[in-house]
PDB file of N, CA and C in Angstrom:
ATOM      1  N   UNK A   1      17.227  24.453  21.212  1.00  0.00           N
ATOM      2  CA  UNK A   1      15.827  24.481  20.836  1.00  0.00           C
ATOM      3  C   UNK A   1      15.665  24.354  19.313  1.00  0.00           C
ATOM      4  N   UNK A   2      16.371  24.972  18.593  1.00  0.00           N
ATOM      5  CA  UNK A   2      16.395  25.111  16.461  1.00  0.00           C
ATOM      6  C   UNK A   2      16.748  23.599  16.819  1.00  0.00           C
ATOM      7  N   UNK A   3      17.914  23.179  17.235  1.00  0.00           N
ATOM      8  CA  UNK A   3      18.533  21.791  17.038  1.00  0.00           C
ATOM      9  C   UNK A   3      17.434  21.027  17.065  1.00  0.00           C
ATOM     10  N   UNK A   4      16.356  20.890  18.050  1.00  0.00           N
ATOM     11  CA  UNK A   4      15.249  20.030  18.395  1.00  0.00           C
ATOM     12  C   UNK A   4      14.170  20.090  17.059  1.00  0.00           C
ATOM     13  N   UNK A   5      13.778  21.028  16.851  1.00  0.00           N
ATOM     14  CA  UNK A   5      12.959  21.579  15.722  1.00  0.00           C
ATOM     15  C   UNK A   5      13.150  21.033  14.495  1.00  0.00           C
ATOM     16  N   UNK A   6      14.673  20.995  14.180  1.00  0.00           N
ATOM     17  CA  UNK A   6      15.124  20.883  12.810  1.00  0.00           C
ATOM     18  C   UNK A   6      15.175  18.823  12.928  1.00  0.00           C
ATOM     19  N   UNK A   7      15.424  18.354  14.024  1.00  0.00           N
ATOM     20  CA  UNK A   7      14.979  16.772  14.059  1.00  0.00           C
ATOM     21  C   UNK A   7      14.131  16.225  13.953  1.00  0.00           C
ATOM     22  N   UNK A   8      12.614  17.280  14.544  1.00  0.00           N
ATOM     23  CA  UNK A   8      11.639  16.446  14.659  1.00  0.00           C
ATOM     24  C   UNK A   8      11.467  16.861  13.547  1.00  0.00           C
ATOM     25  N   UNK A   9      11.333  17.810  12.704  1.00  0.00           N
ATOM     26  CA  UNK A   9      11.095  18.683  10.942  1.00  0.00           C
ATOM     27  C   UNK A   9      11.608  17.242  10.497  1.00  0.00           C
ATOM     28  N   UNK A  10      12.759  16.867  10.401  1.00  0.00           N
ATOM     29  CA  UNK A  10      13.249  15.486   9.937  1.00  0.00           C
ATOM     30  C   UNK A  10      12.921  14.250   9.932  1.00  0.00           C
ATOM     31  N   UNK A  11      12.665  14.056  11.298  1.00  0.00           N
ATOM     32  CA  UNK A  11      11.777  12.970  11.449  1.00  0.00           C
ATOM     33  C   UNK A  11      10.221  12.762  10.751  1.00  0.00           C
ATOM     34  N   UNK A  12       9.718  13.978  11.006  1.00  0.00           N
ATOM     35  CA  UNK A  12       8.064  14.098  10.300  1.00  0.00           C
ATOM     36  C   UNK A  12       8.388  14.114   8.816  1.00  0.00           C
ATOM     37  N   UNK A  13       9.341  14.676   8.272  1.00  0.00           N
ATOM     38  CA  UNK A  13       9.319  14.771   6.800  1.00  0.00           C
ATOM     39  C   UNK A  13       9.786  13.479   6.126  1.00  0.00           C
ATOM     40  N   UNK A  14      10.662  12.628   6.411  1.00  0.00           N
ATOM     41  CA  UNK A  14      11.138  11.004   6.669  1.00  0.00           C
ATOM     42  C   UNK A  14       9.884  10.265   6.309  1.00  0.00           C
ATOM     43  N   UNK A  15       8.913  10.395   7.826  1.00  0.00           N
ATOM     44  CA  UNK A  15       7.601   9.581   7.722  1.00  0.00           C
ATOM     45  C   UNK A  15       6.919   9.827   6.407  1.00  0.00           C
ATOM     46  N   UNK A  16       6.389  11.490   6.339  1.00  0.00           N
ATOM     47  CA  UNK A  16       5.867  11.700   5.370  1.00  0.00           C
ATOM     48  C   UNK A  16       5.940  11.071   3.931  1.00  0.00           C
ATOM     49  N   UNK A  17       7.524  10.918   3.665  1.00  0.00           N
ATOM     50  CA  UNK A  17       8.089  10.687   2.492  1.00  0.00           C
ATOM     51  C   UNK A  17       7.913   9.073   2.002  1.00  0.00           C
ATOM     52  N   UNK A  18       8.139   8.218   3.362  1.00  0.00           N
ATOM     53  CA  UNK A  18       7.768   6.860   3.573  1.00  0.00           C
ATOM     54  C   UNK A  18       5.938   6.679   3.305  1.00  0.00           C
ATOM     55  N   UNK A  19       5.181   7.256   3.863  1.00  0.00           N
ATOM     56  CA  UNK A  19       4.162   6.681   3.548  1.00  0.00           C
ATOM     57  C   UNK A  19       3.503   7.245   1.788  1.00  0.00           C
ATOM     58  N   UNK A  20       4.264   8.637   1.576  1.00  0.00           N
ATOM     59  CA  UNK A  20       3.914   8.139   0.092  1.00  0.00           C
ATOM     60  C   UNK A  20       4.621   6.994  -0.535  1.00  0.00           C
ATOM     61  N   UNK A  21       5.434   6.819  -0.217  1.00  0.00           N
ATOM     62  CA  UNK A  21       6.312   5.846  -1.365  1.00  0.00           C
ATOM     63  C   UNK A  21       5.503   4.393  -1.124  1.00  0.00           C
ATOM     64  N   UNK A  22       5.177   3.824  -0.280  1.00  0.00           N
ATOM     65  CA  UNK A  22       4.128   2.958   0.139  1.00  0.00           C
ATOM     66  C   UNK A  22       2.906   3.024  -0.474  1.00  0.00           C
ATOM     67  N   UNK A  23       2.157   4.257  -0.441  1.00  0.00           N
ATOM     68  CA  UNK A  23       1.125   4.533  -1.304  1.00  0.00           C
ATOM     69  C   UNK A  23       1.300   4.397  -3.014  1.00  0.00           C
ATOM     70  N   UNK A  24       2.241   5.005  -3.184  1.00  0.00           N
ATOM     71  CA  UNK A  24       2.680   4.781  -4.797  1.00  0.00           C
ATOM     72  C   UNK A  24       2.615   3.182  -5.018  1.00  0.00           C
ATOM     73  N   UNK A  25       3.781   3.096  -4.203  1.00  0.00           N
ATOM     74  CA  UNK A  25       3.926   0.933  -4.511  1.00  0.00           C
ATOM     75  C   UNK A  25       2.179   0.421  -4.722  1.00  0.00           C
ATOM     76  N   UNK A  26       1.612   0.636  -3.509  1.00  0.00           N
ATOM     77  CA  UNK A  26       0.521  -0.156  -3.239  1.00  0.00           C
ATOM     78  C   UNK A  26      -0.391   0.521  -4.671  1.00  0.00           C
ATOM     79  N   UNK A  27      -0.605   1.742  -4.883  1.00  0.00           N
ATOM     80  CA  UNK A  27      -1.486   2.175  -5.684  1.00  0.00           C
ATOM     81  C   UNK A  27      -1.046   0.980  -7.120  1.00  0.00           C
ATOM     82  N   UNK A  28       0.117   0.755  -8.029  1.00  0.00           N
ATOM     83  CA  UNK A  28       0.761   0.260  -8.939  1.00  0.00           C
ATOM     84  C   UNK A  28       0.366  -1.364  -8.743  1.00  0.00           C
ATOM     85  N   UNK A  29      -0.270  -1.905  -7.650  1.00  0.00           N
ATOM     86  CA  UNK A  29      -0.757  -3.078  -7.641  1.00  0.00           C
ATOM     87  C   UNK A  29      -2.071  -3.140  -8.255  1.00  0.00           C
ATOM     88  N   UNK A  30      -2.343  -3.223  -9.658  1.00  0.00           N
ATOM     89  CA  UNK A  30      -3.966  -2.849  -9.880  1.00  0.00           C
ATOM     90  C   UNK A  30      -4.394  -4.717 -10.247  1.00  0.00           C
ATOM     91  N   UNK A  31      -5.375  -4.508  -9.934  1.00  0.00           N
ATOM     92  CA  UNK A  31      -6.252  -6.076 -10.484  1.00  0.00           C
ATOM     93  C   UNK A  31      -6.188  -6.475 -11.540  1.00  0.00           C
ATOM     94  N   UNK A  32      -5.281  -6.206 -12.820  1.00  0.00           N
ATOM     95  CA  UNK A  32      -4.847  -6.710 -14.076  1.00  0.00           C
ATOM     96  C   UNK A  32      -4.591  -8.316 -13.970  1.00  0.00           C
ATOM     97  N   UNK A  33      -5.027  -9.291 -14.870  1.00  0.00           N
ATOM     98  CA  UNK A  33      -4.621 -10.253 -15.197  1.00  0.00           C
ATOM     99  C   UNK A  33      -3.734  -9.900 -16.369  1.00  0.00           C
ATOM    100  N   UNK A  34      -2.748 -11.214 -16.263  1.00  0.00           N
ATOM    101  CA  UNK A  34      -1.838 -11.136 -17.550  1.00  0.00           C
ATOM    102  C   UNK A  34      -3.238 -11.158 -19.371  1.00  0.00           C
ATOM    103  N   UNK A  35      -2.480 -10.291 -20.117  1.00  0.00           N
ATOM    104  CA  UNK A  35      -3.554 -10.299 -21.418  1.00  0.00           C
ATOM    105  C   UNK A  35      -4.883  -9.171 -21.582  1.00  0.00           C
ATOM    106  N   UNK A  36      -5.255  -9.095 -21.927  1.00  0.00           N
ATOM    107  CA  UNK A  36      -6.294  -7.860 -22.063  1.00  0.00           C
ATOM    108  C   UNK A  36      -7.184  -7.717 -21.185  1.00  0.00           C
ATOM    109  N   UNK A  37      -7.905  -6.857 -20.792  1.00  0.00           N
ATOM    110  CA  UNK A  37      -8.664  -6.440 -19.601  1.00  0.00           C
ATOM    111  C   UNK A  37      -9.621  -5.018 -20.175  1.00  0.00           C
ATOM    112  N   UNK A  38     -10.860  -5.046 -20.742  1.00  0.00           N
ATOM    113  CA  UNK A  38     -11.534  -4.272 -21.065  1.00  0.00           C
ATOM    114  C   UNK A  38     -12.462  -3.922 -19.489  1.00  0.00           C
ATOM    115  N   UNK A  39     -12.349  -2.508 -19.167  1.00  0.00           N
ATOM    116  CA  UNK A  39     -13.149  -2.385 -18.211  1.00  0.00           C
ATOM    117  C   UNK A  39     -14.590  -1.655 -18.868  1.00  0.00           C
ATOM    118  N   UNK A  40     -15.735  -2.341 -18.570  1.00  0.00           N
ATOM    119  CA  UNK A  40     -16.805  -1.248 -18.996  1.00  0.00           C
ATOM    120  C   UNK A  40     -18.199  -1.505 -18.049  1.00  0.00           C
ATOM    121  N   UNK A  41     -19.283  -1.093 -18.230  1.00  0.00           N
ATOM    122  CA  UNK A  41     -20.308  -0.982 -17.916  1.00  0.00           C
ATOM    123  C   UNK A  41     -21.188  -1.248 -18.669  1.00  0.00           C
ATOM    124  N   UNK A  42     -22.879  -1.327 -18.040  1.00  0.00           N
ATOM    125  CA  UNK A  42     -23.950  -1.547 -18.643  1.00  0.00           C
ATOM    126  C   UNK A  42     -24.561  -0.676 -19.210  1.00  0.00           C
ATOM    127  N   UNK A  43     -24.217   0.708 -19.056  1.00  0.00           N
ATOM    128  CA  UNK A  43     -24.520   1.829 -20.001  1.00  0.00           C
ATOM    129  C   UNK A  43     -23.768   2.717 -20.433  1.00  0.00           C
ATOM    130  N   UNK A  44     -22.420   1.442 -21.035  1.00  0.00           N
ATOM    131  CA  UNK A  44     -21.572   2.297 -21.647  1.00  0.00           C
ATOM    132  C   UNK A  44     -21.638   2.173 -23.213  1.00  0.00           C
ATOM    133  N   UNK A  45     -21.781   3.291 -23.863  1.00  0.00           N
ATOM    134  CA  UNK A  45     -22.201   3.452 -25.283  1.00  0.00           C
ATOM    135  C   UNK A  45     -21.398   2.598 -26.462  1.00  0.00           C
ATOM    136  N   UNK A  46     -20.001   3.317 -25.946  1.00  0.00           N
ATOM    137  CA  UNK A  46     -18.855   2.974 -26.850  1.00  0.00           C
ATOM    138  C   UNK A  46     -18.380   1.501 -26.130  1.00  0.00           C
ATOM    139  N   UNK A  47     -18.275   0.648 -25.229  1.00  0.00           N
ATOM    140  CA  UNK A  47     -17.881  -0.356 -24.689  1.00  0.00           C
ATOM    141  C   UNK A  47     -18.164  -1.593 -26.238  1.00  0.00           C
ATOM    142  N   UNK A  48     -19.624  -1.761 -26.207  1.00  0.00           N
ATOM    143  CA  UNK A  48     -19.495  -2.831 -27.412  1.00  0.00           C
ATOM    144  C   UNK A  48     -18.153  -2.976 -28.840  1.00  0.00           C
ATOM    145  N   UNK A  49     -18.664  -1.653 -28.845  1.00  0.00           N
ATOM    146  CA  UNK A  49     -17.835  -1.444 -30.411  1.00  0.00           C
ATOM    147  C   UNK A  49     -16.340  -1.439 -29.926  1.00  0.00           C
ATOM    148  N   UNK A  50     -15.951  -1.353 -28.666  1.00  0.00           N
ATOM    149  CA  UNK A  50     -14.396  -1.624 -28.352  1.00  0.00           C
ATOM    150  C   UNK A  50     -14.504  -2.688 -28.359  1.00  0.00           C
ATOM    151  N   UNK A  51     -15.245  -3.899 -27.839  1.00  0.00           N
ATOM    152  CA  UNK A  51     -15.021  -5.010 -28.032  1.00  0.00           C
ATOM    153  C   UNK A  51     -14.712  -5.897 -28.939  1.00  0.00           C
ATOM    154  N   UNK A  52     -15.883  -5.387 -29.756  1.00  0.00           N
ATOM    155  CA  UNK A  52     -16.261  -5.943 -31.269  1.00  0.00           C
ATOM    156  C   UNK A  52     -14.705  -5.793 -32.158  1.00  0.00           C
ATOM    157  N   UNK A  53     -14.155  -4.034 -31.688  1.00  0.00           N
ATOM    158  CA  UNK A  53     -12.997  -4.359 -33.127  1.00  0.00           C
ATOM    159  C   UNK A  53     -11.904  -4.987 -32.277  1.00  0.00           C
ATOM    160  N   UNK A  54     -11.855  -5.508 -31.005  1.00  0.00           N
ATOM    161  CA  UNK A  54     -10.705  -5.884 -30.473  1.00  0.00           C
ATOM    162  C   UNK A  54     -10.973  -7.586 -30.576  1.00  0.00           C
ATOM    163  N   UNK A  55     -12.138  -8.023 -31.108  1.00  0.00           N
ATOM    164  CA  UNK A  55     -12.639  -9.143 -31.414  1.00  0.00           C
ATOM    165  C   UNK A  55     -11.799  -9.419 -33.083  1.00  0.00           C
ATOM    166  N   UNK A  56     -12.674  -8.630 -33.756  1.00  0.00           N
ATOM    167  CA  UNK A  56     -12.448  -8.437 -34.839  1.00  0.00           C
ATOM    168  C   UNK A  56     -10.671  -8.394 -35.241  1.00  0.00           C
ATOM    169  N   UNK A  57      -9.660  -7.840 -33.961  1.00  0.00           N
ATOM    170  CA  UNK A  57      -8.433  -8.547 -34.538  1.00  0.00           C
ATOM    171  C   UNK A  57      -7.485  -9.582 -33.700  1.00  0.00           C
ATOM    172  N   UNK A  58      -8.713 -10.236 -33.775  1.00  0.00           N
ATOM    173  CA  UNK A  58      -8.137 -11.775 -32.537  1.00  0.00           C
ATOM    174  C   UNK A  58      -7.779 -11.754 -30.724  1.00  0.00           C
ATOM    175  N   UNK A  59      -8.767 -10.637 -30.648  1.00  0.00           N
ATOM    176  CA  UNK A  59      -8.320 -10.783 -28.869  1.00  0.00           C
ATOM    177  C   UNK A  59      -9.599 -11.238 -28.229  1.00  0.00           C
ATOM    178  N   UNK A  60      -9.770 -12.096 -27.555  1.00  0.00           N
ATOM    179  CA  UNK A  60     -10.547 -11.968 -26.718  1.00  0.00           C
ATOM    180  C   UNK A  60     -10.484 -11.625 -25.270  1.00  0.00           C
ATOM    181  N   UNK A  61     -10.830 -10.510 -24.846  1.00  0.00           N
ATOM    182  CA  UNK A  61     -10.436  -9.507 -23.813  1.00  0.00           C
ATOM    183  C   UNK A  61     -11.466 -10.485 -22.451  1.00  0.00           C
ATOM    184  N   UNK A  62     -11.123  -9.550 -21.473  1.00  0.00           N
ATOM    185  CA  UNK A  62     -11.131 -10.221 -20.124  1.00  0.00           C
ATOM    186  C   UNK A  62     -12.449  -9.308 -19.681  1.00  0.00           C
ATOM    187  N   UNK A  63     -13.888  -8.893 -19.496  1.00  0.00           N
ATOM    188  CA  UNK A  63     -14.294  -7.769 -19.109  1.00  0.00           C
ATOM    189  C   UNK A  63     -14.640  -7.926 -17.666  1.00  0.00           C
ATOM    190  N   UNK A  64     -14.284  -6.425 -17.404  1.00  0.00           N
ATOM    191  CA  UNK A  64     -14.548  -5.884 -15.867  1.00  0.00           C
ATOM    192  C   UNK A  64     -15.443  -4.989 -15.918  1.00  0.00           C
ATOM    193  N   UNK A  65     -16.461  -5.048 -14.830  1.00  0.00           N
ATOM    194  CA  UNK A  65     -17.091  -4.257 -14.333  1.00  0.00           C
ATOM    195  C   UNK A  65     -16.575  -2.686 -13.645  1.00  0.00           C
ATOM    196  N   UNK A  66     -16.870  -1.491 -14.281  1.00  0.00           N
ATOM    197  CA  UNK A  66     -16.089  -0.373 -13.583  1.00  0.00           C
ATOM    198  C   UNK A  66     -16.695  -0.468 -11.812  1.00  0.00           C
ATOM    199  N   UNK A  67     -17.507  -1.034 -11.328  1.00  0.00           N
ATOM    200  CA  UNK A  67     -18.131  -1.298 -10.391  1.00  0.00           C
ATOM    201  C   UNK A  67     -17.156  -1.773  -9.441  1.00  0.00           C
ATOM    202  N   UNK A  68     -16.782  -2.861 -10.079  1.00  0.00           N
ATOM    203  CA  UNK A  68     -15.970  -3.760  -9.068  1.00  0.00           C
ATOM    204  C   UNK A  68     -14.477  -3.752  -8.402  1.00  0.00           C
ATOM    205  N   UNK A  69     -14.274  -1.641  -9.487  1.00  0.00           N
ATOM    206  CA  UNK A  69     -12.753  -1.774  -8.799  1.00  0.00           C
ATOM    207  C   UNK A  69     -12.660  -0.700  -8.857  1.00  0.00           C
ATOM    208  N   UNK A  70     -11.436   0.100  -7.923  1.00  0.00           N
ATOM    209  CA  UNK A  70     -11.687   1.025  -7.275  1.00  0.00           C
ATOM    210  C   UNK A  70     -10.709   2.265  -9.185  1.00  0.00           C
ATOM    211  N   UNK A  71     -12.074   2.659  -9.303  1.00  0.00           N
ATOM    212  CA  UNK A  71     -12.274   3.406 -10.440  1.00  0.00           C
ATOM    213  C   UNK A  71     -11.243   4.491 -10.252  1.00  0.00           C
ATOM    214  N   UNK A  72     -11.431   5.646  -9.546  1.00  0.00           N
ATOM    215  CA  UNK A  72     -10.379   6.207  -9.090  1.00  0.00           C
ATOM    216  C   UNK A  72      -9.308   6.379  -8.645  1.00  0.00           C
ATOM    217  N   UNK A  73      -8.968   5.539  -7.862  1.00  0.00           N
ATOM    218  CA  UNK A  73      -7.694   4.840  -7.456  1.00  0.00           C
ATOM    219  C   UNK A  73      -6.913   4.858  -8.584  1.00  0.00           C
ATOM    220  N   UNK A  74      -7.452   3.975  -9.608  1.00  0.00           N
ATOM    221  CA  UNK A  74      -6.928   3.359 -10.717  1.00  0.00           C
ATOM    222  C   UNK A  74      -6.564   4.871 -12.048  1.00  0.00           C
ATOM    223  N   UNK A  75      -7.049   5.452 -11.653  1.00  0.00           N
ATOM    224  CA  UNK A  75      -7.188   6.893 -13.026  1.00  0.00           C
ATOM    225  C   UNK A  75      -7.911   6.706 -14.085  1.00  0.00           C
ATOM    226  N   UNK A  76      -9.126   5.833 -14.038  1.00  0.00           N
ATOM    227  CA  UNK A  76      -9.779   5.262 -14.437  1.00  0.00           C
ATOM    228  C   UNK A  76     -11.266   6.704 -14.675  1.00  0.00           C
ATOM    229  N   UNK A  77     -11.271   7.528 -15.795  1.00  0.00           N
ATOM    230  CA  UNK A  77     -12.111   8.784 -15.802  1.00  0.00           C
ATOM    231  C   UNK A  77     -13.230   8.672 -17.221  1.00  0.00           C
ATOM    232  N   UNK A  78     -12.638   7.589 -18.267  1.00  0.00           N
ATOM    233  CA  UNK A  78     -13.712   7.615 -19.513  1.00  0.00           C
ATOM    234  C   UNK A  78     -13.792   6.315 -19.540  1.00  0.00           C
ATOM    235  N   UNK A  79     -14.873   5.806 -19.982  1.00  0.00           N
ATOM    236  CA  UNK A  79     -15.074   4.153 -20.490  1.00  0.00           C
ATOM    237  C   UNK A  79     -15.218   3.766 -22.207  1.00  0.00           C
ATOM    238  N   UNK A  80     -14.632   2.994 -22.892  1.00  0.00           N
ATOM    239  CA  UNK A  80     -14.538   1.896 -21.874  1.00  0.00           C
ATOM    240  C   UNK A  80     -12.573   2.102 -21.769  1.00  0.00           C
ATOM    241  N   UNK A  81     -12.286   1.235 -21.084  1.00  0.00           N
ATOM    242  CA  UNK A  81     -10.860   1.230 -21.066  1.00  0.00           C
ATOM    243  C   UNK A  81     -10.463  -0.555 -21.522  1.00  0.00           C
ATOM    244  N   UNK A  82      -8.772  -0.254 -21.967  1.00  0.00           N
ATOM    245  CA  UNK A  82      -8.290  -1.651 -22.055  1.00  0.00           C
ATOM    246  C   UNK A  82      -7.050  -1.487 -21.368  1.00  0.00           C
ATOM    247  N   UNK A  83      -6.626  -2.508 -20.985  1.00  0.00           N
ATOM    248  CA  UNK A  83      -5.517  -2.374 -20.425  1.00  0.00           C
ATOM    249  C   UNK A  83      -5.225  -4.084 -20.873  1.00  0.00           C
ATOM    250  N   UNK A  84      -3.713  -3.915 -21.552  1.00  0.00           N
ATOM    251  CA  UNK A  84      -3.056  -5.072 -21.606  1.00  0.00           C
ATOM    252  C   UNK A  84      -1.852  -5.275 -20.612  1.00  0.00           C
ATOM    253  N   UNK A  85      -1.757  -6.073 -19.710  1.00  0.00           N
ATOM    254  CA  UNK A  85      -0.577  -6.641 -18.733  1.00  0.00           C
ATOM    255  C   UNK A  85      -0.002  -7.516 -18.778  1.00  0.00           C
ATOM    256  N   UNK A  86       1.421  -7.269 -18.137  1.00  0.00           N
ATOM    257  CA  UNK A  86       2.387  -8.495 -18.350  1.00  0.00           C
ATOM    258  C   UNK A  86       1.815  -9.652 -17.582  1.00  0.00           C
ATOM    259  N   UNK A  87       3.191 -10.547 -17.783  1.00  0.00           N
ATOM    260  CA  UNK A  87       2.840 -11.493 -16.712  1.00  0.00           C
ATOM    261  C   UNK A  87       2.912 -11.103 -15.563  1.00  0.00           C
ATOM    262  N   UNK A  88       3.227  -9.923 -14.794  1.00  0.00           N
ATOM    263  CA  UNK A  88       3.529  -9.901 -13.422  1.00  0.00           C
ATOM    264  C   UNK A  88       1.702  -8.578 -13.240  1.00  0.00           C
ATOM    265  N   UNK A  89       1.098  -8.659 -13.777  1.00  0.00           N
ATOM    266  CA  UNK A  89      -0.065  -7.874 -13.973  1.00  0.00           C
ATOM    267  C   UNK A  89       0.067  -6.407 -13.725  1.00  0.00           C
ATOM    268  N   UNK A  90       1.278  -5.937 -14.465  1.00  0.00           N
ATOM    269  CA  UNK A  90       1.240  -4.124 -15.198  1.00  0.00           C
ATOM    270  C   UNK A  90       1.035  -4.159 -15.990  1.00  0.00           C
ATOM    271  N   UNK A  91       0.297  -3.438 -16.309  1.00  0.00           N
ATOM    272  CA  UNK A  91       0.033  -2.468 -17.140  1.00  0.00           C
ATOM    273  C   UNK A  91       0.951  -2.302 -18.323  1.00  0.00           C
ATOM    274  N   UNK A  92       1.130  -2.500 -19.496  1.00  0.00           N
ATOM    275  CA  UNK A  92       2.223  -2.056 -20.212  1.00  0.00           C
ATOM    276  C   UNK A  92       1.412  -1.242 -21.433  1.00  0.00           C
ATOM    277  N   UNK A  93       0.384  -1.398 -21.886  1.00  0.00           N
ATOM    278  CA  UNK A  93      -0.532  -0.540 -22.298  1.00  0.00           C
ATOM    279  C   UNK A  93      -1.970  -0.310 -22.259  1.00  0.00           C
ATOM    280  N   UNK A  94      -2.478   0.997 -22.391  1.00  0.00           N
ATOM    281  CA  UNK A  94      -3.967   1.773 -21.729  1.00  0.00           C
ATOM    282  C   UNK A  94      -3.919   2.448 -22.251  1.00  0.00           C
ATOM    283  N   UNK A  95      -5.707   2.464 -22.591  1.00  0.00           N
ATOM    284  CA  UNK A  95      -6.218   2.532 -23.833  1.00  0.00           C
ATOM    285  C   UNK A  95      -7.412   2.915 -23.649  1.00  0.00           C
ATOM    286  N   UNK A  96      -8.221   4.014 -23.265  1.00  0.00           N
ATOM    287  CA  UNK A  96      -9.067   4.586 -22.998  1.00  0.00           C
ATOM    288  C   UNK A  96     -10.211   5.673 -24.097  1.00  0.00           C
ATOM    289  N   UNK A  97     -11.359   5.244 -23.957  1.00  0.00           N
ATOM    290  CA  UNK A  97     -12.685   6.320 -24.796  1.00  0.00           C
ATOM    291  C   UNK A  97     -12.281   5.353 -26.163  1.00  0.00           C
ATOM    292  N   UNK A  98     -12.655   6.395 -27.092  1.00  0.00           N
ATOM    293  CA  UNK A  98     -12.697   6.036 -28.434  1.00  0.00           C
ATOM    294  C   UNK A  98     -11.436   4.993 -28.821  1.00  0.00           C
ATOM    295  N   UNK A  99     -10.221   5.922 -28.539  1.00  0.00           N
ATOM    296  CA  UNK A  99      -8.847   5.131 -29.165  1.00  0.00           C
ATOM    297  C   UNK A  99      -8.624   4.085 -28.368  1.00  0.00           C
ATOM    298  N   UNK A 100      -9.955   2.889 -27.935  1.00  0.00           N
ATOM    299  CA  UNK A 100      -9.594   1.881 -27.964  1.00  0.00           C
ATOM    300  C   UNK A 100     -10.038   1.016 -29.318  1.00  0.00           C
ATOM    301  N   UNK A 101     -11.253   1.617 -29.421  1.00  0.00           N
ATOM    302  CA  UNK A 101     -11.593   0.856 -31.105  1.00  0.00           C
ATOM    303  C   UNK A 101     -10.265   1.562 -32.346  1.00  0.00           C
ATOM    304  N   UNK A 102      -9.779   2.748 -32.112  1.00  0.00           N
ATOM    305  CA  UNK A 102      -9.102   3.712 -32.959  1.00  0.00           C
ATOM    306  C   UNK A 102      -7.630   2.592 -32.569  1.00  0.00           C
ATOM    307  N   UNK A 103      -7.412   2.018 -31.997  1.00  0.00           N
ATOM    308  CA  UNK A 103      -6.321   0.992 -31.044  1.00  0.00           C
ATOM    309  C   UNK A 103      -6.292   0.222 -31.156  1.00  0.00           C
ATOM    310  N   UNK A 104      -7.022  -0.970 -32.082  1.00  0.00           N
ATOM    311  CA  UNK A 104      -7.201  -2.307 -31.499  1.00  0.00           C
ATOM    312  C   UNK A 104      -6.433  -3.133 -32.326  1.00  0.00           C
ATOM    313  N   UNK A 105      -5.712  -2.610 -33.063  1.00  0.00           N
ATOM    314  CA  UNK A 105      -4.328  -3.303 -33.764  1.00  0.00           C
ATOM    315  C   UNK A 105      -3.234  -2.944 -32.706  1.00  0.00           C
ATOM    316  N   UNK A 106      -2.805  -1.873 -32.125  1.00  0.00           N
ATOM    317  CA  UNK A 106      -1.879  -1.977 -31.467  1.00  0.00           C
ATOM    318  C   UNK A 106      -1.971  -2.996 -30.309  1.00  0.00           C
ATOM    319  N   UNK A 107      -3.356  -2.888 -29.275  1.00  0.00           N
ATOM    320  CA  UNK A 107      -3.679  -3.706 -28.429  1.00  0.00           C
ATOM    321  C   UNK A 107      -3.760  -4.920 -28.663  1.00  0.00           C
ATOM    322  N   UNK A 108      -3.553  -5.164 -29.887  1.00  0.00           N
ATOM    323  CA  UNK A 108      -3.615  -7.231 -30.142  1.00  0.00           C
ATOM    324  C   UNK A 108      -2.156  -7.168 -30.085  1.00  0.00           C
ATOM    325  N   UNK A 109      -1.213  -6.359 -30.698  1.00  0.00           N
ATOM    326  CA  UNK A 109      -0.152  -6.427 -30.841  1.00  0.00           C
ATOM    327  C   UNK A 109       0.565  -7.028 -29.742  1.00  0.00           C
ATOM    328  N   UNK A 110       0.180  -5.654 -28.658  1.00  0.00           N
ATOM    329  CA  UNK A 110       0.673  -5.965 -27.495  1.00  0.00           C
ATOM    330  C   UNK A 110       0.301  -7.196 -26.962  1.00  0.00           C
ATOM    331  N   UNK A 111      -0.829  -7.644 -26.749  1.00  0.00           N
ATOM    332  CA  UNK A 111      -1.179  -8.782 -26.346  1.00  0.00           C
ATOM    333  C   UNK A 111      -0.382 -10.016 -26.828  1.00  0.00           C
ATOM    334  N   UNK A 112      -0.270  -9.718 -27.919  1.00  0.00           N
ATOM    335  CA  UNK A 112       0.540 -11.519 -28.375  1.00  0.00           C
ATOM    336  C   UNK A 112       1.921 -11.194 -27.986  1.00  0.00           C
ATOM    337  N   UNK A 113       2.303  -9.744 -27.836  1.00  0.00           N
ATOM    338  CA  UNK A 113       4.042 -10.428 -26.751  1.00  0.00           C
ATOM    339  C   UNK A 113       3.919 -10.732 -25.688  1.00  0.00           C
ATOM    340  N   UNK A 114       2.491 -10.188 -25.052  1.00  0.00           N
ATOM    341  CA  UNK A 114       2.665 -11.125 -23.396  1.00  0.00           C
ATOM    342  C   UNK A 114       2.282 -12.673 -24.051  1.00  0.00           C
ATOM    343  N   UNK A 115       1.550 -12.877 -24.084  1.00  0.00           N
ATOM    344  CA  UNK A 115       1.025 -14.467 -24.270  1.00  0.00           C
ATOM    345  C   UNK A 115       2.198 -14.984 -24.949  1.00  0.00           C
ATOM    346  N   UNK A 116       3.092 -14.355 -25.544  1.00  0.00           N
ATOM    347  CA  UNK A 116       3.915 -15.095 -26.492  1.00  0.00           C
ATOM    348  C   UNK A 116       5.482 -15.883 -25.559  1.00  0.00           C
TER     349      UNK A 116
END
């Protein structure tokens, strides 16, 4: 009877372990294009002025609607955000609230080794 217990304990904890690791993978697929990706909104305060200084040092960013993607999922909690991705569309840096204008030398940075 323990013998039975301690298999199916095994078996259920197996599954368990499998469908997070699935969840992780799948979560790490986010909607990034390769190159910058400013996510913001229509009444987001600070969104312009991230733009403007990420303008201001040669990027022209990609913008997303926080609308159009799954906000939470993503860990997606202050606006505006940037996210620069490789070619395979991760993430290699994020850049969220203020310290994206406080950022926008590092974020070009990054940007010209993907494009590069």
């Amino acid at each position: 009877m323990i013998f039975r217990l301690l298999i199916v304990g095994l078996v259920v904890g197996l599954g368990y372990v499998g469908v997070r690791s699935w969840e992780r993978r799948s979560r790490g697929k986010a909607p990034w294009e390769p190159g910058v990706t400013v996510v913001t909104a229509d009444w987001c305060r600070g969104c312009g002025p991230a733009i403007e200084a990420l303008r201001r040092h040669g990027v022209e960013p990609r913008l997303t609607d926080v609308r159009s993607i799954d906000a939470d999922q993503l860990g997606i909690r202050a606006l505006p955000v940037a996210v620069v991705a490789d070619q395979d569309g991760h993430p290699i840096l994020w850049r969220a609230g203020r310290s994206v204008v406080d950022n926008a030398a590092d974020i070009a940075r990054a940007a010209s080794l993907v494009t590069a």
